[in-house]
Every structure is written in structure tokens, then in C-alpha cells.
C-alpha atoms as a PDB file:
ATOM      1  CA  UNK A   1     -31.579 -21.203  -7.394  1.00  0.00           C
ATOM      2  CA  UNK A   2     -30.287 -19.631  -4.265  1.00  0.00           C
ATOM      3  CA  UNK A   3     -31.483 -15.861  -3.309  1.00  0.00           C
ATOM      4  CA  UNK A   4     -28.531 -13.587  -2.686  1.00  0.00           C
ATOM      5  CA  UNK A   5     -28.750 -11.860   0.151  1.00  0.00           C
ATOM      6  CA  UNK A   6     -29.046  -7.874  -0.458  1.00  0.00           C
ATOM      7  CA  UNK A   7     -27.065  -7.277   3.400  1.00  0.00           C
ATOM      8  CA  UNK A   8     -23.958  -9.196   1.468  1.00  0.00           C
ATOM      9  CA  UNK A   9     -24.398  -7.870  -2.127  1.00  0.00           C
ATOM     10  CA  UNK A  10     -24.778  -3.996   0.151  1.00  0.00           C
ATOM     11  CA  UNK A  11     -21.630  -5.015   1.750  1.00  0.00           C
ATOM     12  CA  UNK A  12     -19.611  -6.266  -1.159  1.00  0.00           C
ATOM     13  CA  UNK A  13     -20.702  -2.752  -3.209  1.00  0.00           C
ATOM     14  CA  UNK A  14     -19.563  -0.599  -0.285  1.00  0.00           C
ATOM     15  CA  UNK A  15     -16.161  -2.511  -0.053  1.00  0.00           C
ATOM     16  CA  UNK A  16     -15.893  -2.318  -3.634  1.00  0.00           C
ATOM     17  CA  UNK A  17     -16.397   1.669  -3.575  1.00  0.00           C
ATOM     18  CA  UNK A  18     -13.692   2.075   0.058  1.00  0.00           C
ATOM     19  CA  UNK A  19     -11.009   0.110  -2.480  1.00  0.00           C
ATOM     20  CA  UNK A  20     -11.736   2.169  -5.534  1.00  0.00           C
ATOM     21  CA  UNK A  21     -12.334   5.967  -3.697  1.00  0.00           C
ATOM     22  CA  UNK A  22      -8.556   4.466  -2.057  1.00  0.00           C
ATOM     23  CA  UNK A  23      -7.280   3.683  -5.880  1.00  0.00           C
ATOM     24  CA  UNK A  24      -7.520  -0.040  -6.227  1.00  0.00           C
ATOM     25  CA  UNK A  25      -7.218  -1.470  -9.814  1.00  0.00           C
ATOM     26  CA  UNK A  26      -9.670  -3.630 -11.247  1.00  0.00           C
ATOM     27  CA  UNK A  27      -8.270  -7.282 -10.868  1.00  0.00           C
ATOM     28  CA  UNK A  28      -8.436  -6.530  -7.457  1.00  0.00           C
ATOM     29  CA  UNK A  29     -11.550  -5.572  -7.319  1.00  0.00           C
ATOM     30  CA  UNK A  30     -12.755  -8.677  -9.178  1.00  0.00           C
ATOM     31  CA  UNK A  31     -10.788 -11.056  -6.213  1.00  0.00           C
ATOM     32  CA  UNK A  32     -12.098  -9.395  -2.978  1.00  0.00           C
ATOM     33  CA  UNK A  33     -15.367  -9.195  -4.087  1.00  0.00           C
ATOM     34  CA  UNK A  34     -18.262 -11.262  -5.261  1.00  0.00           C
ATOM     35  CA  UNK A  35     -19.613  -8.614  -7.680  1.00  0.00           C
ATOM     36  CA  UNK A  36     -19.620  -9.390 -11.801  1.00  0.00           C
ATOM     37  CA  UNK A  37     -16.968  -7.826 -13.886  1.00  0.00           C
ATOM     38  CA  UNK A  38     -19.862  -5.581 -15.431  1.00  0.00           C
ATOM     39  CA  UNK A  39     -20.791  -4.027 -12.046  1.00  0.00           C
ATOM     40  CA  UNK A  40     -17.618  -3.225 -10.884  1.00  0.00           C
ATOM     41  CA  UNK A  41     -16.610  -1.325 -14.458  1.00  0.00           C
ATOM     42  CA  UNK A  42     -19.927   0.694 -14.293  1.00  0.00           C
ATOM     43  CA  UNK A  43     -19.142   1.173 -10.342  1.00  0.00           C
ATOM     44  CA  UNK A  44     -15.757   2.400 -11.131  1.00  0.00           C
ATOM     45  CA  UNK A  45     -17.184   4.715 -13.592  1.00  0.00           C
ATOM     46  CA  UNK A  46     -19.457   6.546 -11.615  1.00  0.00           C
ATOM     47  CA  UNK A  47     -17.234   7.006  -9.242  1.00  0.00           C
ATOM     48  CA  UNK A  48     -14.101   7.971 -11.012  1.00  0.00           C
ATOM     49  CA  UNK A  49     -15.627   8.859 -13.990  1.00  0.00           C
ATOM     50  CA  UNK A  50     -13.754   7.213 -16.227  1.00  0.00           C
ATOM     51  CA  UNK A  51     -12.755   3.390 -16.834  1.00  0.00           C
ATOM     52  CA  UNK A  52     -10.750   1.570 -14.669  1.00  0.00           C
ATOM     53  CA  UNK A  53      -6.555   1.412 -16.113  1.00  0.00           C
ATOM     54  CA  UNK A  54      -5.629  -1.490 -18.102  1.00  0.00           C
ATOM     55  CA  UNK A  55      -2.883  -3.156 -17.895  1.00  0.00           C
ATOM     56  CA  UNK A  56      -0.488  -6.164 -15.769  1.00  0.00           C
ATOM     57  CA  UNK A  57      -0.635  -5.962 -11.555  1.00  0.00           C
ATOM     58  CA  UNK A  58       3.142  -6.064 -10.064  1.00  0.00           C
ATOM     59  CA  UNK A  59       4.367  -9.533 -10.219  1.00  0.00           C
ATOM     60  CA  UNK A  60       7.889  -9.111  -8.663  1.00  0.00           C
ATOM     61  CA  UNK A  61       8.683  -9.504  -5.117  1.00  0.00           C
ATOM     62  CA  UNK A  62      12.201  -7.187  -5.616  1.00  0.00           C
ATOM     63  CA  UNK A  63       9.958  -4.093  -5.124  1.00  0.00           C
ATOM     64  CA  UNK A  64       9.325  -4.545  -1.673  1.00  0.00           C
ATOM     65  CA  UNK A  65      12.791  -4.877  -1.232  1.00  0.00           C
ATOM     66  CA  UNK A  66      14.652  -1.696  -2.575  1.00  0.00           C
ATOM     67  CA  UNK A  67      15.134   1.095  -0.353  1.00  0.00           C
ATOM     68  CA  UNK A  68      12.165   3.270   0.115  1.00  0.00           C
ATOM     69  CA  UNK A  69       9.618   1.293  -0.628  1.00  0.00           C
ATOM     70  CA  UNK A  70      10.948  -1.844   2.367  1.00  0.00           C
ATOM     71  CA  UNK A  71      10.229   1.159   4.245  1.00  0.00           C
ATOM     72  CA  UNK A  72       6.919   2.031   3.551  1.00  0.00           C
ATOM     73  CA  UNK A  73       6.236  -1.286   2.568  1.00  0.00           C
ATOM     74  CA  UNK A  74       7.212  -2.905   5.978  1.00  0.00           C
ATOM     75  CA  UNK A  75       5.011   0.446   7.979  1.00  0.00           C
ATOM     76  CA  UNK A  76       1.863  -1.026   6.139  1.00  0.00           C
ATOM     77  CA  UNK A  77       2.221  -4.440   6.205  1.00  0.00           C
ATOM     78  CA  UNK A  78       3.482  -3.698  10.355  1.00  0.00           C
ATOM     79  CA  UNK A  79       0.176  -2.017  10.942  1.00  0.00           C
ATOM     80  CA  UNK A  80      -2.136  -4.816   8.842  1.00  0.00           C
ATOM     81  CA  UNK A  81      -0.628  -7.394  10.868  1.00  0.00           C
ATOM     82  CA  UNK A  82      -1.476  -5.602  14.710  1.00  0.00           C
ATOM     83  CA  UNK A  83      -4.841  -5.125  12.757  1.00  0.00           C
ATOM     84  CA  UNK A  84      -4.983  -8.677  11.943  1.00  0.00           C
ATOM     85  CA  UNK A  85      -3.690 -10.368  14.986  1.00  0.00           C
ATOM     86  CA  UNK A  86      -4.730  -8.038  18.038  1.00  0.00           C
ATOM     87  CA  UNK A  87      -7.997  -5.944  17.057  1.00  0.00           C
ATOM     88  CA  UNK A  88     -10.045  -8.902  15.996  1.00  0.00           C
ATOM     89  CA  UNK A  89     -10.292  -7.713  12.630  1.00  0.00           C
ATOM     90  CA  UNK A  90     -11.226  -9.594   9.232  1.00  0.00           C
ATOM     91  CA  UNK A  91      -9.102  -9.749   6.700  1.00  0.00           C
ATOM     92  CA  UNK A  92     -10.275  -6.609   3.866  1.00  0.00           C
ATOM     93  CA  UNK A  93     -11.327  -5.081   6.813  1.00  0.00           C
ATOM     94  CA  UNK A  94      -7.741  -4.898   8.390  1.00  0.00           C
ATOM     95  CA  UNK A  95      -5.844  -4.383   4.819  1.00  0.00           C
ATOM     96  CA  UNK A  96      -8.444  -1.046   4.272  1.00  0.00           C
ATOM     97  CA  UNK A  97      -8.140   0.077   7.602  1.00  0.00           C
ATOM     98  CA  UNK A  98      -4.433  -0.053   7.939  1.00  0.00           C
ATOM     99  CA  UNK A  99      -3.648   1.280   3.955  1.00  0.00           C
ATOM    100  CA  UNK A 100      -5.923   4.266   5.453  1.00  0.00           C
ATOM    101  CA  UNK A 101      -3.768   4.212   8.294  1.00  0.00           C
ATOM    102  CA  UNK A 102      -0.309   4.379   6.309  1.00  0.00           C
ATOM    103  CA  UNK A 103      -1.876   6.814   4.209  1.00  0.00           C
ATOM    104  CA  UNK A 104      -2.108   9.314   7.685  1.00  0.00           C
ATOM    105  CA  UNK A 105       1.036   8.515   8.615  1.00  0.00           C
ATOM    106  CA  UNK A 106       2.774   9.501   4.998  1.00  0.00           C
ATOM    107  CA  UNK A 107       0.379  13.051   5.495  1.00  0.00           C
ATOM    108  CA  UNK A 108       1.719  13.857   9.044  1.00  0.00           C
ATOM    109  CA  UNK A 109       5.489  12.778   8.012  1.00  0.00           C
ATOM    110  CA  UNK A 110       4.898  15.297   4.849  1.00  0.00           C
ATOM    111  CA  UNK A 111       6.331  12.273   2.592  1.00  0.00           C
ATOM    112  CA  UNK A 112       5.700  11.625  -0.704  1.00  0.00           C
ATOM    113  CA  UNK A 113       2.959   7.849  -0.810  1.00  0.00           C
ATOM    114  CA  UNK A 114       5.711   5.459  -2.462  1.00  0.00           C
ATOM    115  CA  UNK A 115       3.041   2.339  -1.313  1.00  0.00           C
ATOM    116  CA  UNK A 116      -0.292   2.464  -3.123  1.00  0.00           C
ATOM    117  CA  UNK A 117      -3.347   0.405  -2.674  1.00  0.00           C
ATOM    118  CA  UNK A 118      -2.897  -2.135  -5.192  1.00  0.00           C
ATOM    119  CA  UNK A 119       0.768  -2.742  -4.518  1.00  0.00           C
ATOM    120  CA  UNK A 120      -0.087  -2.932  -0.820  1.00  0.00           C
ATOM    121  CA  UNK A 121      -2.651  -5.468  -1.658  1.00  0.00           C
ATOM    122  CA  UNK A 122       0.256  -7.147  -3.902  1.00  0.00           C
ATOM    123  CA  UNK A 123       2.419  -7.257  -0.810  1.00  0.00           C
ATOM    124  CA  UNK A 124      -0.231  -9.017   1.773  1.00  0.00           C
ATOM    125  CA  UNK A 125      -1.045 -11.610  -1.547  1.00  0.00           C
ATOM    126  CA  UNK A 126       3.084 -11.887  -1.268  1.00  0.00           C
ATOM    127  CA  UNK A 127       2.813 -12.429   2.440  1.00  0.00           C
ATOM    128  CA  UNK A 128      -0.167 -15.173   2.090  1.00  0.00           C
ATOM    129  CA  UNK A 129       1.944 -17.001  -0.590  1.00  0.00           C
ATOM    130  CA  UNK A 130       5.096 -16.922   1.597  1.00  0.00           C
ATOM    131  CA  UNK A 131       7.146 -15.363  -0.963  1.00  0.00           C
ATOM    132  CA  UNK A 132       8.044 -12.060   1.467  1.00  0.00           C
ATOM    133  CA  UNK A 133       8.653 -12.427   5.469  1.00  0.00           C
ATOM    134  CA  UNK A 134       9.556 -10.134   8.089  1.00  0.00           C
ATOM    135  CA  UNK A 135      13.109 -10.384   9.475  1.00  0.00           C
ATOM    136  CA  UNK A 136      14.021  -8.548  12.993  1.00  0.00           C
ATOM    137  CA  UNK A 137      16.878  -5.436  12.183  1.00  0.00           C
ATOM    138  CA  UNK A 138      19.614  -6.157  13.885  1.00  0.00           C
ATOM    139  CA  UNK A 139      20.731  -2.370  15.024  1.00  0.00           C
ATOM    140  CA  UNK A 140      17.085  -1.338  15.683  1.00  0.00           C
ATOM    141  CA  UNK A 141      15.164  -4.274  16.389  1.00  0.00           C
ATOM    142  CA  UNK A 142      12.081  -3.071  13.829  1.00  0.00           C
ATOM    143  CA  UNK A 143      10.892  -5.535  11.513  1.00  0.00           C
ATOM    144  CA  UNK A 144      11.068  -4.942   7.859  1.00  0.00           C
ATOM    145  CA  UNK A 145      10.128  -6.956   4.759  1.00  0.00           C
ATOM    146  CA  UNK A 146      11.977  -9.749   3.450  1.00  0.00           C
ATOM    147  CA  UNK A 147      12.366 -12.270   0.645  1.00  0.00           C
ATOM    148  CA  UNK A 148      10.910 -15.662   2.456  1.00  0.00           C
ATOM    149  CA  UNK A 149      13.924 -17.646   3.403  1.00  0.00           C
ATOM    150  CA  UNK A 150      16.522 -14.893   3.551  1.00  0.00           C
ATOM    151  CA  UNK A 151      19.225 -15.352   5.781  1.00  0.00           C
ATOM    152  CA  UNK A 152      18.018 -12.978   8.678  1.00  0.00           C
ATOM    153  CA  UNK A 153      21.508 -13.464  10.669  1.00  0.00           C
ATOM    154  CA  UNK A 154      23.277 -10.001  10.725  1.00  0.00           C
ATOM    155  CA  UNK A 155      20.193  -7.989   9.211  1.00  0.00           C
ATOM    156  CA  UNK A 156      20.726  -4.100   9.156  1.00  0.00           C
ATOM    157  CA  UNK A 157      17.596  -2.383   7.640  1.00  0.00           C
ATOM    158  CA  UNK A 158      17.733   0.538   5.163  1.00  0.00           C
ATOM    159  CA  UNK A 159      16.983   3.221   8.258  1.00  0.00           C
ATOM    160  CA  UNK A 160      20.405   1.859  10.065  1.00  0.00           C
ATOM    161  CA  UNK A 161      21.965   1.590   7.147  1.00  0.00           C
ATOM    162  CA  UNK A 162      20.778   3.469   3.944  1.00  0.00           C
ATOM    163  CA  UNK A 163      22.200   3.080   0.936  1.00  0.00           C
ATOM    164  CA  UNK A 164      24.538   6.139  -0.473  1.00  0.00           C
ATOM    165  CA  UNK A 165      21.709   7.667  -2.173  1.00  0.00           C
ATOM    166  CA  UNK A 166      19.140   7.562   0.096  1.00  0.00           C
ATOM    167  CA  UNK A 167      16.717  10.165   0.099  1.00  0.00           C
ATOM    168  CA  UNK A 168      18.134  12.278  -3.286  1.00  0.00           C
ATOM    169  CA  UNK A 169      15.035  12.246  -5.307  1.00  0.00           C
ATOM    170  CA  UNK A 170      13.910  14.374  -8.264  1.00  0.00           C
ATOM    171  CA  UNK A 171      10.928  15.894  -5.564  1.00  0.00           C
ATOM    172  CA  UNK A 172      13.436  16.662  -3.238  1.00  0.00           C
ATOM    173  CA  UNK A 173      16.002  18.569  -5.199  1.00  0.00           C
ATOM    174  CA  UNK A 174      13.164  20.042  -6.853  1.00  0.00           C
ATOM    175  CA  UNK A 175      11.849  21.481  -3.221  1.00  0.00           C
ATOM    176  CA  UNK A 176      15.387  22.770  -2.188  1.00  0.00           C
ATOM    177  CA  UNK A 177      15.798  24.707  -5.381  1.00  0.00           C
ATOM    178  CA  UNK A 178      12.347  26.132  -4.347  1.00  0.00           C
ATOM    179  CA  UNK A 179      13.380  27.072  -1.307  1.00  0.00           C
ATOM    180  CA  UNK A 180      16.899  28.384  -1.992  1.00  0.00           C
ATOM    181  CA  UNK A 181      14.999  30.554  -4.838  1.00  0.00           C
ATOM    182  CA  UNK A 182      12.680  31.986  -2.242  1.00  0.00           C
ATOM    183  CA  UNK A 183      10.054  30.400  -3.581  1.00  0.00           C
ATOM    184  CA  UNK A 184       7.039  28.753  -1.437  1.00  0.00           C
ATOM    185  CA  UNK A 185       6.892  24.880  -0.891  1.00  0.00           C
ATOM    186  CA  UNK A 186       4.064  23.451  -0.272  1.00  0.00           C
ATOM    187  CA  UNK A 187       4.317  19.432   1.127  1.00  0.00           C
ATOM    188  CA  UNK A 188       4.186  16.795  -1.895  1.00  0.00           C
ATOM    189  CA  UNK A 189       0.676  15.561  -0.288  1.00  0.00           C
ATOM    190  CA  UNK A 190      -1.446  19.113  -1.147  1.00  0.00           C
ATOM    191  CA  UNK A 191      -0.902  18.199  -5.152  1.00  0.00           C
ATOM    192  CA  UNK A 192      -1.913  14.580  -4.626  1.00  0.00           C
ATOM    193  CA  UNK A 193      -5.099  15.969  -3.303  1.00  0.00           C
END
């Protein structure tokens, strides 16, 4: 029988609490960590006090895709990758580090979070499978998530080009008829917490 070291079981609880304080889901929980299923429920508990949400991860690559969330999606995945390739950085250790990263940048851009942890964790498990890429913009020259394989000759991203309804979302309309009523608005982060 082989002693588990308590440096790596100390390690594997305090990833385990980063990933759930930043909202990760319990299946991933259970496959970036070594700890039982039993553990990480109770650990989830005590933190959050109350059980982790049932229910299906995202399965479909289309997400990534749309509009807003190729945006986002391609910021994160932009900033795991310098992480990843140019700081020397493991691999948990550069996905937490640059979701808390994205998360900054959505604050100080007063944006509404369209990627959260467990899709952004869905989008690097995309990335390892090959299923997504990242193809060059031809306009702007930033790189934005792609379906793998997608013909990446005459690329415009959704920044150069947005689609005609870019940007018109229920939060939105809701803060200009706040503000053409006089009323205060406060950014979409301070009701997130």
C-alpha cells in the first residue's frame, strides 16, 4: 500500500477550493483532481453551502463560436496560452490564473462575464482534443477561436465585422431605459458580487 503524500493531497484540496470559490462544477472537479467524489461534495458544501448543481457539462463546440462569447472566449483562451507557453506555467495553474485574469479584464471593461469557469475549462478540453483552433483575423490580425479545420483564408472576426445585432441585449436596453429615466446604473459586475 503506498502512503499518499499530505504536500499533494494539501495541494489537490487547495486547487479544488481556487476552482470551486471561481464556480467550477463538479465533473470538473472530479478530473483535475485526485480527491474522491465524497470529499469534493462535502468540500463544495462547506464552502458554498449547498450541493454542487446537477446536471450535463457543455458538449457543443458552436458556443465558442457565436458572437460574444468567440470574443470572450478567444481573450481567455489568448491569455491561458501566453500563460502556458511563455511564463513557465503548469497546466491548472495557467487555466486558474488566466480565468482570474479574464475575470479582471470583464470588471475593468464594466462587461457583463459571458465565459464562466466551467465553460472555459470546456474550451481548453476543446483545444486539447483539437476540435477548436485559433485562426489569425484578417482586418485586425487578433486571433480568435475556431472550429479545427476551418478554412482560415479571408477570416474577419466578430470585432471587424459584427453581426447586425451585436451588442442589443436585454442588460443593455434595460441600462439605457435606466438612464433615460434618470435613474442610477450601477455596472452589471456590482450584482454579480
Amino acid at each position: 500500500m503506498t502512503e499518499k503524500s499530505l504536500v499533494n493531497e494539501m495541494l489537490q484540496v487547495q486547487l479544488a477550493i481556487e476552482l470551486i470559490e471561481l464556480g467550477a462544477r463538479l465533473q470538473v472537479l472530479e478530473t483535475e483532481t485526485d480527491l474522491s467524489r465524497g470529499r469534493l461534495i462535502r468540500l463544495y458544501k462547506e464552502l458554498r453551502g449547498v450541493s454542487p448543481p446537477k446536471g450535463m457539462l457543455p458538449f457543443s463546440t458552436d458556443w465558442f463560436i457565436t458572437w460574444l462569447p468567440n470574443i470572450h472566449s478567444s481573450l481567455f483562451y489568448g491569455i491561458y496560452r501566453q500563460l502556458l507557453d511563455n511564463c513557465g506555467c503548469e497546466r491548472m495553474e495557467a487555466f486558474v490564473k488566466a480565468f482570474r485574469l479574464y475575470l479582471e479584464q470583464v470588471r475593468l471593461d464594466e462587461t457583463e462575464f459571458v465565459l464562466g469557469l466551467t465553460r472555459a475549462w470546456t474550451l481548453v478540453r476543446f483545444f486539447e482534443s483539437e476540435m477548436l483552433e485559433m485562426i489569425q483575423c484578417t482586418c485586425c490580425g487578433g486571433s480568435f477561436v475556431a472550429h479545427a479545420h476551418a478554412p482560415a483564408r479571408d477570416f474577419v472576426c466578430g470585432i471587424c465585422q459584427p453581426p447586425s445585432r451585436a451588442g442589443k441585449t436585454r442588460k443593455r436596453r434595460e441600462s439605457e431605459l435606466q438612464m433615460a429615466a434618470g435613474e442610477p446604473v450601477l455596472p452589471a459586475l456590482c450584482a454579480k458580487g
